[in-house]
N, C-alpha and C. Protein backbone atom coordinates (compact mmCIF):
# COMPACT_ATOMS: atom_id res chain seq x y z
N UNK A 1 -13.94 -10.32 -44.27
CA UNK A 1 -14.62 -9.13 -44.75
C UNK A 1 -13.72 -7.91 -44.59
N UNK A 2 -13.46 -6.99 -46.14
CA UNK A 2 -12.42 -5.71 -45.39
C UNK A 2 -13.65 -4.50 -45.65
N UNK A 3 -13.96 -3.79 -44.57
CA UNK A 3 -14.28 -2.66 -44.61
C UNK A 3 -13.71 -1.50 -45.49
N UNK A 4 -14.26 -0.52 -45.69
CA UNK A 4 -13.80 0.41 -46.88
C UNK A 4 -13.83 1.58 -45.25
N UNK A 5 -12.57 2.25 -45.84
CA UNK A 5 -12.28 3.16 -44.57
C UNK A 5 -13.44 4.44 -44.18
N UNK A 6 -13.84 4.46 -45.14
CA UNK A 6 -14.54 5.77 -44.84
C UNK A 6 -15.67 5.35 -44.60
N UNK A 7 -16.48 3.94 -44.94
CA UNK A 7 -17.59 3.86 -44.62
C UNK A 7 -17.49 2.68 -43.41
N UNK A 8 -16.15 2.46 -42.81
CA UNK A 8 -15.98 1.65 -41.38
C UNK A 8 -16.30 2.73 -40.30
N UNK A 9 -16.24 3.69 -40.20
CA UNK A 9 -16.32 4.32 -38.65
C UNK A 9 -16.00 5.79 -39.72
N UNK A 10 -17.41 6.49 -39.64
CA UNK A 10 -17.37 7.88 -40.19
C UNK A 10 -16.52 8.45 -39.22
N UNK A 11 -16.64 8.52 -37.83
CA UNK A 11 -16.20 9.58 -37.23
C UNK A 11 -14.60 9.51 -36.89
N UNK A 12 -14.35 8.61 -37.29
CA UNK A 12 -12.62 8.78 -37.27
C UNK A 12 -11.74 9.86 -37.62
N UNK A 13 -11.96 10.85 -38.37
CA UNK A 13 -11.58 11.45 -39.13
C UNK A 13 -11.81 12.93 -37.66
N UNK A 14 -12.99 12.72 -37.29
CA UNK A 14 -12.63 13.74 -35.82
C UNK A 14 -12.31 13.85 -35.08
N UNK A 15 -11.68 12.76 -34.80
CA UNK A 15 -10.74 12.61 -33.65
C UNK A 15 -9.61 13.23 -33.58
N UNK A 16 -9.05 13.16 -32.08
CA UNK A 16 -7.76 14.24 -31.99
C UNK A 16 -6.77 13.76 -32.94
N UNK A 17 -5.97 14.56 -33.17
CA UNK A 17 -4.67 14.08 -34.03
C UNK A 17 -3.62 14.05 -32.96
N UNK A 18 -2.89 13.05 -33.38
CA UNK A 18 -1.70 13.08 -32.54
C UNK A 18 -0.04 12.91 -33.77
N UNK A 19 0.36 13.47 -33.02
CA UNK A 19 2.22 13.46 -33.82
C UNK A 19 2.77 12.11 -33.89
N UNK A 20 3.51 11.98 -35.04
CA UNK A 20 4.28 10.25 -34.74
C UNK A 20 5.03 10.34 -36.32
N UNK A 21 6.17 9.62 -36.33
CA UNK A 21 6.73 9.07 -37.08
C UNK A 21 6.82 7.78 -37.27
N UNK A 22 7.08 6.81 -38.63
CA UNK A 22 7.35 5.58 -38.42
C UNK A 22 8.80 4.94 -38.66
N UNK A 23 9.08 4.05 -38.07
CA UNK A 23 10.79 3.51 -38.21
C UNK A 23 10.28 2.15 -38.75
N UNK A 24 10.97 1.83 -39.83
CA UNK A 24 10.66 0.30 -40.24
C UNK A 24 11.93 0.19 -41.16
N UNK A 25 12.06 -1.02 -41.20
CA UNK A 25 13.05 -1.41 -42.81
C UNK A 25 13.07 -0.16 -43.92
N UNK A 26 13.69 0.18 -44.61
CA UNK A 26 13.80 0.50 -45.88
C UNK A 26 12.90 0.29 -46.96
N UNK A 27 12.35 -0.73 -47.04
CA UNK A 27 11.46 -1.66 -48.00
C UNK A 27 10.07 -1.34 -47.44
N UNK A 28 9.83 -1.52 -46.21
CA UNK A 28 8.58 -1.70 -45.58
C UNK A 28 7.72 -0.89 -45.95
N UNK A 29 6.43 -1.49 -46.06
CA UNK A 29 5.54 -1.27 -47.03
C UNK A 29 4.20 -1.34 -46.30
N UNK A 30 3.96 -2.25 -44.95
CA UNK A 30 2.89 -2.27 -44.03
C UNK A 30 3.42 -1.26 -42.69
N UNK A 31 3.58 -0.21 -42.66
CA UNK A 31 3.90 0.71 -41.40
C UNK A 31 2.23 0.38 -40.22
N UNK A 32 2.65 -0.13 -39.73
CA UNK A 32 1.69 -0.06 -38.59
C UNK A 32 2.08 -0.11 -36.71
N UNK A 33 2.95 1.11 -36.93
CA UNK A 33 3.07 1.95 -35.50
C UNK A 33 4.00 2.72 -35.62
N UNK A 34 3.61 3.66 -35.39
CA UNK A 34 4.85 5.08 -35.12
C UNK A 34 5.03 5.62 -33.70
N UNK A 35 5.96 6.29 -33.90
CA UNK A 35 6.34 6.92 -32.13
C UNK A 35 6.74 8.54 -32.48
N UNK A 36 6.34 8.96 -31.04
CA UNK A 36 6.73 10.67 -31.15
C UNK A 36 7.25 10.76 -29.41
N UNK A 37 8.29 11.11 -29.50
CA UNK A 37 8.55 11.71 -27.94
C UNK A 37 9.29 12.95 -27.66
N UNK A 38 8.71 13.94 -26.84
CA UNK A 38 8.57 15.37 -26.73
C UNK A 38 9.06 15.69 -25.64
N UNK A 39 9.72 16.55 -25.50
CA UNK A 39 10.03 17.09 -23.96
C UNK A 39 8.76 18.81 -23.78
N UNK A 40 8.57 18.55 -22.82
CA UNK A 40 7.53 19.21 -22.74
C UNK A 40 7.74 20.09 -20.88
N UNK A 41 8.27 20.98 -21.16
CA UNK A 41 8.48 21.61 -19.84
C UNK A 41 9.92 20.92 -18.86
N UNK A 42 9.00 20.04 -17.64
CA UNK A 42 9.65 19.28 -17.10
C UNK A 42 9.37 17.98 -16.87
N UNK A 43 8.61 17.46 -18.22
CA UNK A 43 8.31 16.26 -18.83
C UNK A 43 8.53 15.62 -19.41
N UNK A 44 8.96 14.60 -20.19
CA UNK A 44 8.42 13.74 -21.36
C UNK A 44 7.29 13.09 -21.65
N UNK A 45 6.39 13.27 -23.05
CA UNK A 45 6.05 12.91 -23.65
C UNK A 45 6.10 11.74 -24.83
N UNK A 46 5.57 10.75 -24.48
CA UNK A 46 6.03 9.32 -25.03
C UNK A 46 4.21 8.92 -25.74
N UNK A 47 4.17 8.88 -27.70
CA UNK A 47 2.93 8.25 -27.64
C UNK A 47 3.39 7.16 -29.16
N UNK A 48 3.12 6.02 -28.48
CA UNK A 48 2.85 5.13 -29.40
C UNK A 48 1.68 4.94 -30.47
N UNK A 49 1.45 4.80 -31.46
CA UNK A 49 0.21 4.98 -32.27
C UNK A 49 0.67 3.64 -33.31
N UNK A 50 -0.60 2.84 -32.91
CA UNK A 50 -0.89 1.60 -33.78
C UNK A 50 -2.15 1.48 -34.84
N UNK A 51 -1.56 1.03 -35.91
CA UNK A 51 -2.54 1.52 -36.68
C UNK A 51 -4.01 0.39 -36.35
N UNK A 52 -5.13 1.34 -36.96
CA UNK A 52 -6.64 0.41 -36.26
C UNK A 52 -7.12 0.04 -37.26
N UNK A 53 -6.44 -1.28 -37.73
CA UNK A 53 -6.94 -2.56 -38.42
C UNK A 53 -8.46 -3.06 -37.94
N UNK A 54 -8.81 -2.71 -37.20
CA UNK A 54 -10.02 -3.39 -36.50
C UNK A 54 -11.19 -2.79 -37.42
N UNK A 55 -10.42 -1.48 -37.82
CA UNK A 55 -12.11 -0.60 -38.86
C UNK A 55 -11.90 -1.36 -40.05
N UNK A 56 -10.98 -2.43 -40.20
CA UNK A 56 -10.74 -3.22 -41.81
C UNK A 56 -11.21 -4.44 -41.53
N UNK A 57 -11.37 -4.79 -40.32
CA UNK A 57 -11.47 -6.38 -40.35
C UNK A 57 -12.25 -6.50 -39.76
N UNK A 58 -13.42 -7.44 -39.82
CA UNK A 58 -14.89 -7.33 -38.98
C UNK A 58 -14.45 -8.85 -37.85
N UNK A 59 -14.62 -8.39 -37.03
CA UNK A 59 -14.10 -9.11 -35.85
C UNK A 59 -14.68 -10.45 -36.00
N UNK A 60 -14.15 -12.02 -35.67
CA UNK A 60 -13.83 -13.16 -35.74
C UNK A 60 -14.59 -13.57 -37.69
N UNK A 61 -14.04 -12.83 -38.52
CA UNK A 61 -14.11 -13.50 -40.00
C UNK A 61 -13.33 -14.21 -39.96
N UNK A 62 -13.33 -15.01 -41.27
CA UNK A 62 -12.17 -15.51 -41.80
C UNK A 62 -10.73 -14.95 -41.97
N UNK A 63 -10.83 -13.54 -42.56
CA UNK A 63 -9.51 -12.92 -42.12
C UNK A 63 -9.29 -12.85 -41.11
N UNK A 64 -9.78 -12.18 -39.77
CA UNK A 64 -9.67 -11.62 -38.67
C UNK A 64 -8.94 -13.28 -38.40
N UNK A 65 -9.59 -13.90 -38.37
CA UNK A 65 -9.00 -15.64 -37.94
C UNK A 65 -7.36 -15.67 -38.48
N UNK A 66 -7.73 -16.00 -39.63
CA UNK A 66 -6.21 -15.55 -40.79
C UNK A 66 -5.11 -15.13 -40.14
N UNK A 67 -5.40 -14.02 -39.61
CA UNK A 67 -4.32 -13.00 -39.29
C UNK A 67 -3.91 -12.83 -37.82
N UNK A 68 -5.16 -14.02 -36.76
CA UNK A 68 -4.89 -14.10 -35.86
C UNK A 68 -3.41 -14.98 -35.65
N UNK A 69 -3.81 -15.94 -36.58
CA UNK A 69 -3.02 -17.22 -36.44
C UNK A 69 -1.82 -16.71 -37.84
N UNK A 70 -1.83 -15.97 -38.30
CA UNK A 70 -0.42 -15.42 -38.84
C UNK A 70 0.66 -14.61 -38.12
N UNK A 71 -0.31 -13.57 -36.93
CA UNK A 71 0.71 -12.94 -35.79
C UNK A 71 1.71 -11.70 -36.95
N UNK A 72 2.36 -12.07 -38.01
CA UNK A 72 2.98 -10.89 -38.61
C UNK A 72 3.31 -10.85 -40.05
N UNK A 73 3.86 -10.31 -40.25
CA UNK A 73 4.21 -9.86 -41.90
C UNK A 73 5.70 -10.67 -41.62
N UNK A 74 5.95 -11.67 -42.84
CA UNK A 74 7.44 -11.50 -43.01
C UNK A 74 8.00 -11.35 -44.08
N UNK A 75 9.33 -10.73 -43.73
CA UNK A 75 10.12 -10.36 -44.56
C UNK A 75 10.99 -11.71 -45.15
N UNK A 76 11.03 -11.89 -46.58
CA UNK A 76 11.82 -12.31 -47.26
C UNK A 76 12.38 -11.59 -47.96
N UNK A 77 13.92 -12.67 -48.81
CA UNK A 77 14.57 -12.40 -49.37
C UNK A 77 14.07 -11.71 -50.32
N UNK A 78 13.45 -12.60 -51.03
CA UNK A 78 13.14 -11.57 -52.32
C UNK A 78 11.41 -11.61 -52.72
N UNK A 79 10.59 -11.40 -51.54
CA UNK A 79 9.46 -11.40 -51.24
C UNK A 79 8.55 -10.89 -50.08
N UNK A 80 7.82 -10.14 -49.71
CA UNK A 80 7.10 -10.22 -48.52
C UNK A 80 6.07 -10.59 -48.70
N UNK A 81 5.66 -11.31 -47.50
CA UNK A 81 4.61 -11.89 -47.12
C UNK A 81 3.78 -11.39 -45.94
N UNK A 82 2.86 -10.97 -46.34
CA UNK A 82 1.91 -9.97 -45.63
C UNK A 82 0.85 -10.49 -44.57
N UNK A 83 0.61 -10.11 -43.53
CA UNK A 83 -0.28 -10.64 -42.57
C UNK A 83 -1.82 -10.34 -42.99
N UNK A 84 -1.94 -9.44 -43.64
CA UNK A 84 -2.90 -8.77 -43.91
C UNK A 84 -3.05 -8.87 -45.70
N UNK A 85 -4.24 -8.98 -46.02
CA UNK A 85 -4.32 -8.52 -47.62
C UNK A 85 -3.63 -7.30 -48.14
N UNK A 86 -2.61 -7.09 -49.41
CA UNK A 86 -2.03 -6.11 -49.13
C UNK A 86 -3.11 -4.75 -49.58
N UNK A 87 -4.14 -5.09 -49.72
CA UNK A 87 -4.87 -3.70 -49.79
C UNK A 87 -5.48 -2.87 -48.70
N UNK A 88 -4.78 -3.79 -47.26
CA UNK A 88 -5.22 -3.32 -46.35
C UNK A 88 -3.73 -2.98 -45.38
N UNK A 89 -2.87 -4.35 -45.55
CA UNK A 89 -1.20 -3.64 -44.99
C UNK A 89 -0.70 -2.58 -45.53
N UNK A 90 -0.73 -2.38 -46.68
CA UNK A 90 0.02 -1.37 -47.03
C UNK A 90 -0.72 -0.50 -47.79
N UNK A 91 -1.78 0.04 -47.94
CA UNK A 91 -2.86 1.10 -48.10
C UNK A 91 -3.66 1.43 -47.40
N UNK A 92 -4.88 0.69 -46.95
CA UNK A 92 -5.78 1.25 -45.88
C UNK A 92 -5.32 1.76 -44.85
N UNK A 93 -4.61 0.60 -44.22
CA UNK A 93 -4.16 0.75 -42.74
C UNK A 93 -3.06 1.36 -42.60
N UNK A 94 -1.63 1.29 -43.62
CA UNK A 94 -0.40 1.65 -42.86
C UNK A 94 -0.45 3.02 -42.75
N UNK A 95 0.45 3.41 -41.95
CA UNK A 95 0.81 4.48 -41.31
C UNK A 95 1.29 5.61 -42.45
N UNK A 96 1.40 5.65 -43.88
CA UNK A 96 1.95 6.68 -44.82
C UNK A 96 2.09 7.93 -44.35
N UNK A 97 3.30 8.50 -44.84
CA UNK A 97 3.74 9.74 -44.88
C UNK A 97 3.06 10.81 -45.32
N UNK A 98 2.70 11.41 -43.91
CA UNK A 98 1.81 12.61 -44.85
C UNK A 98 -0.02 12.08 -44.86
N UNK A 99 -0.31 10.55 -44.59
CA UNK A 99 -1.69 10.31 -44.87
C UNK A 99 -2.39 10.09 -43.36
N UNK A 100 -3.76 10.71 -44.01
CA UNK A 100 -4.13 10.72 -42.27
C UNK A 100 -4.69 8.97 -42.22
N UNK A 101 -4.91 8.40 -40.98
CA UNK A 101 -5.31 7.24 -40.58
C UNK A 101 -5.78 7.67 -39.18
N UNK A 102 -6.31 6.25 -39.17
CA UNK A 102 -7.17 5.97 -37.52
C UNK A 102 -6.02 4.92 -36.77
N UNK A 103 -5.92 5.44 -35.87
CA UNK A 103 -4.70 4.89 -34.65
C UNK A 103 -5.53 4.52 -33.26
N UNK A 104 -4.47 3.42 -32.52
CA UNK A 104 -4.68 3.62 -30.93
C UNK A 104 -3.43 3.96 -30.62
N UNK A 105 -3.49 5.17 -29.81
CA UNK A 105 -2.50 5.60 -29.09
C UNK A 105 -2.54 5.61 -27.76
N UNK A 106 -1.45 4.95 -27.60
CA UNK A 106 -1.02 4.91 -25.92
C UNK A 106 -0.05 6.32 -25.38
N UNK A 107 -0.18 7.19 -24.46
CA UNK A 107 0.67 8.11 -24.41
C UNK A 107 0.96 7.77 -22.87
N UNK A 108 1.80 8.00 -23.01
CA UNK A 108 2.81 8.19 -21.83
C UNK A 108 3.19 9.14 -21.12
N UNK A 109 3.47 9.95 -20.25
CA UNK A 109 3.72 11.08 -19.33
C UNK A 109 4.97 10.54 -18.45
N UNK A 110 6.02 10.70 -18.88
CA UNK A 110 7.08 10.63 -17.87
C UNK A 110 8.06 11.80 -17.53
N UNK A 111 8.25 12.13 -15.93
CA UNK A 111 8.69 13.17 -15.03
C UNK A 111 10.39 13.14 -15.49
N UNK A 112 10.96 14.61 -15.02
CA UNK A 112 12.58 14.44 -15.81
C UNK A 112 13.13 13.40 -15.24
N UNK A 113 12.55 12.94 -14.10
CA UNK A 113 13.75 11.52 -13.90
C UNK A 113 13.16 10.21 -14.25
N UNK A 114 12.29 10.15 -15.48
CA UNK A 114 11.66 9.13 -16.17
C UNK A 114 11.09 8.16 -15.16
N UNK A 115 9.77 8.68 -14.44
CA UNK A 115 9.15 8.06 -13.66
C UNK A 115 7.72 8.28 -14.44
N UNK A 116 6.94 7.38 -14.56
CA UNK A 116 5.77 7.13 -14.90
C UNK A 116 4.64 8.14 -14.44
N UNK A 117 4.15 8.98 -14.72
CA UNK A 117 3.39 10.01 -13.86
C UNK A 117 1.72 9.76 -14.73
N UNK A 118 1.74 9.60 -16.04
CA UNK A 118 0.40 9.46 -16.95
C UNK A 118 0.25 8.55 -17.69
N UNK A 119 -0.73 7.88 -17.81
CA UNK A 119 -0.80 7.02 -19.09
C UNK A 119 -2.03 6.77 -19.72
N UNK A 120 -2.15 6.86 -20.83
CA UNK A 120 -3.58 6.62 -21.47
C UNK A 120 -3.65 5.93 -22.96
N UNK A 121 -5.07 5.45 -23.13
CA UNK A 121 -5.09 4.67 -24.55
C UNK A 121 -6.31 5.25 -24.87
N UNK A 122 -5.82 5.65 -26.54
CA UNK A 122 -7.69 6.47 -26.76
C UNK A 122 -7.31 6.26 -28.58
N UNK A 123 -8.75 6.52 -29.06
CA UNK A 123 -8.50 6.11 -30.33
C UNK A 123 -8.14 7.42 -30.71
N UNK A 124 -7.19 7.79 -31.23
CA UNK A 124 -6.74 8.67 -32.37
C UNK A 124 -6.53 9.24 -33.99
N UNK A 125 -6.62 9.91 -34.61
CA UNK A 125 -5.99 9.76 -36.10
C UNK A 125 -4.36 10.51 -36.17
N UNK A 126 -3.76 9.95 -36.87
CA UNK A 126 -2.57 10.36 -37.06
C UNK A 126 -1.64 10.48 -38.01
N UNK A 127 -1.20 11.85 -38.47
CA UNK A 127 -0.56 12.09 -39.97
C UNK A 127 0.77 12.07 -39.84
N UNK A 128 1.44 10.68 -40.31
CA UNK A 128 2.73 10.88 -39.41
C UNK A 128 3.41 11.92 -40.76
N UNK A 129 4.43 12.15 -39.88
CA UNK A 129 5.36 13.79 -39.99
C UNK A 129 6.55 12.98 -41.22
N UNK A 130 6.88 11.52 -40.50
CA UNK A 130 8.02 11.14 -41.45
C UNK A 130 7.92 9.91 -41.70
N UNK A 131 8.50 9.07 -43.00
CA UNK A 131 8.94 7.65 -42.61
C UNK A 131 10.28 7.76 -43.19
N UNK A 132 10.98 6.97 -41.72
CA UNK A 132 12.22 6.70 -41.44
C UNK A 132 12.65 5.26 -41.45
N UNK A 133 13.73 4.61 -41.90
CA UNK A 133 14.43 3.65 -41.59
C UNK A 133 15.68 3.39 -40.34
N UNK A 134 15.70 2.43 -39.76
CA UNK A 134 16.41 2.29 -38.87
C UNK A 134 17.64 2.79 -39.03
N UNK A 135 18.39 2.43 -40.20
CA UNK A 135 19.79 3.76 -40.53
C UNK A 135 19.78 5.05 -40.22
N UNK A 136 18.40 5.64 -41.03
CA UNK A 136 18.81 7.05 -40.55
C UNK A 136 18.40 7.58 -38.80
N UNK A 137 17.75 6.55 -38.12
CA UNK A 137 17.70 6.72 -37.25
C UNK A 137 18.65 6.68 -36.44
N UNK A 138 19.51 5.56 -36.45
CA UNK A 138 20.92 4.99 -35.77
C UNK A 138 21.71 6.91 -36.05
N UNK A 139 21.81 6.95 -37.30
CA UNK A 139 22.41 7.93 -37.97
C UNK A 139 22.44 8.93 -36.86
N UNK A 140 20.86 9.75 -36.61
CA UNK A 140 20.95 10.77 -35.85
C UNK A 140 21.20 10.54 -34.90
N UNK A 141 20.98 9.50 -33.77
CA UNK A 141 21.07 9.14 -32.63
C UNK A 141 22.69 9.07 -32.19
N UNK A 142 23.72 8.73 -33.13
CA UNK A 142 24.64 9.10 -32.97
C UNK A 142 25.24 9.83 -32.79
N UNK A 143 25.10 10.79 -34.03
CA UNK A 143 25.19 12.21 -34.13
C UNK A 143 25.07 13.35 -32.91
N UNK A 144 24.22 13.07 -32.55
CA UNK A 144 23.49 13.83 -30.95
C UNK A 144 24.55 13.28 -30.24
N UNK A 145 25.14 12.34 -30.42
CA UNK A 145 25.87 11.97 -29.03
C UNK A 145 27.41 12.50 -28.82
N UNK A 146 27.72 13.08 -29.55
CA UNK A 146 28.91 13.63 -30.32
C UNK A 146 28.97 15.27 -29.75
């Protein structure tokens, strides 16, 4: 059974927003988790945000089963093969640029000498800021180091 987003969980849409980008392949087409990490005083800020398939899939269906026992999306050569129906990997649920969605985010609180000080999981919505590929990520990460 796939739920229709707006009539799975009205109140999603009021929930806090949180920041995140996604890193995937080039191609990738099911984004389901982004990351944002912030320095914040004499902190870091670390929040993971996974997208919440759960408002698409009505818990132990036939899909929900499906997709238990599929575990992921793979990538082929000249094909992907989706864990999910793609009207739910790569529209409902993924993470799009710019589109709001319903997330679980885990955030993190770590002290300047990256010691664990906070941690929490709460449902969120989240408009990520960018989608990125692992190149241009490598890209900047280099760059900075220079």
């Amino acid at each position: 059974m796939i739920n229709d987003l707006n009539k799975a969980d009205k109140t999603w849409q009021n929930r806090e927003e949180v920041p995140g980008i996604t890193i995937d392949e080039k191609r990738s087409k099911d984004l389901d988790d982004a990351i944002w990490v912030e320095k914040i005083e004499d902190k870091w800020k670390i929040i993971i945000s996974i997208a919440n398939v759960g408002l698409f899939v009505k818990r132990n269906s036939s899909l929900d089963t499906y997709a238990f026992n599929r575990a992921f999306t793979q990538y082929h050569f000249k094909y992907i093969d989706t864990m999910l129906p793609e009207d739910i990997s790569t529209y409902k649920a993924s993470l799009l640029e710019k589109e709001e969605r319903p997330v679980i985010a885990i955030t993190i609180t770590l002290s300047d000498d990256f010691e664990i000080e906070e941690t929490s999981i709460a449902r969120k919505k989240l408009i990520s800021k960018e989608k990125m590929n692992y190149f241009q990520v490598d890209y900047i990460l280099k760059s900075k180091k220079t």
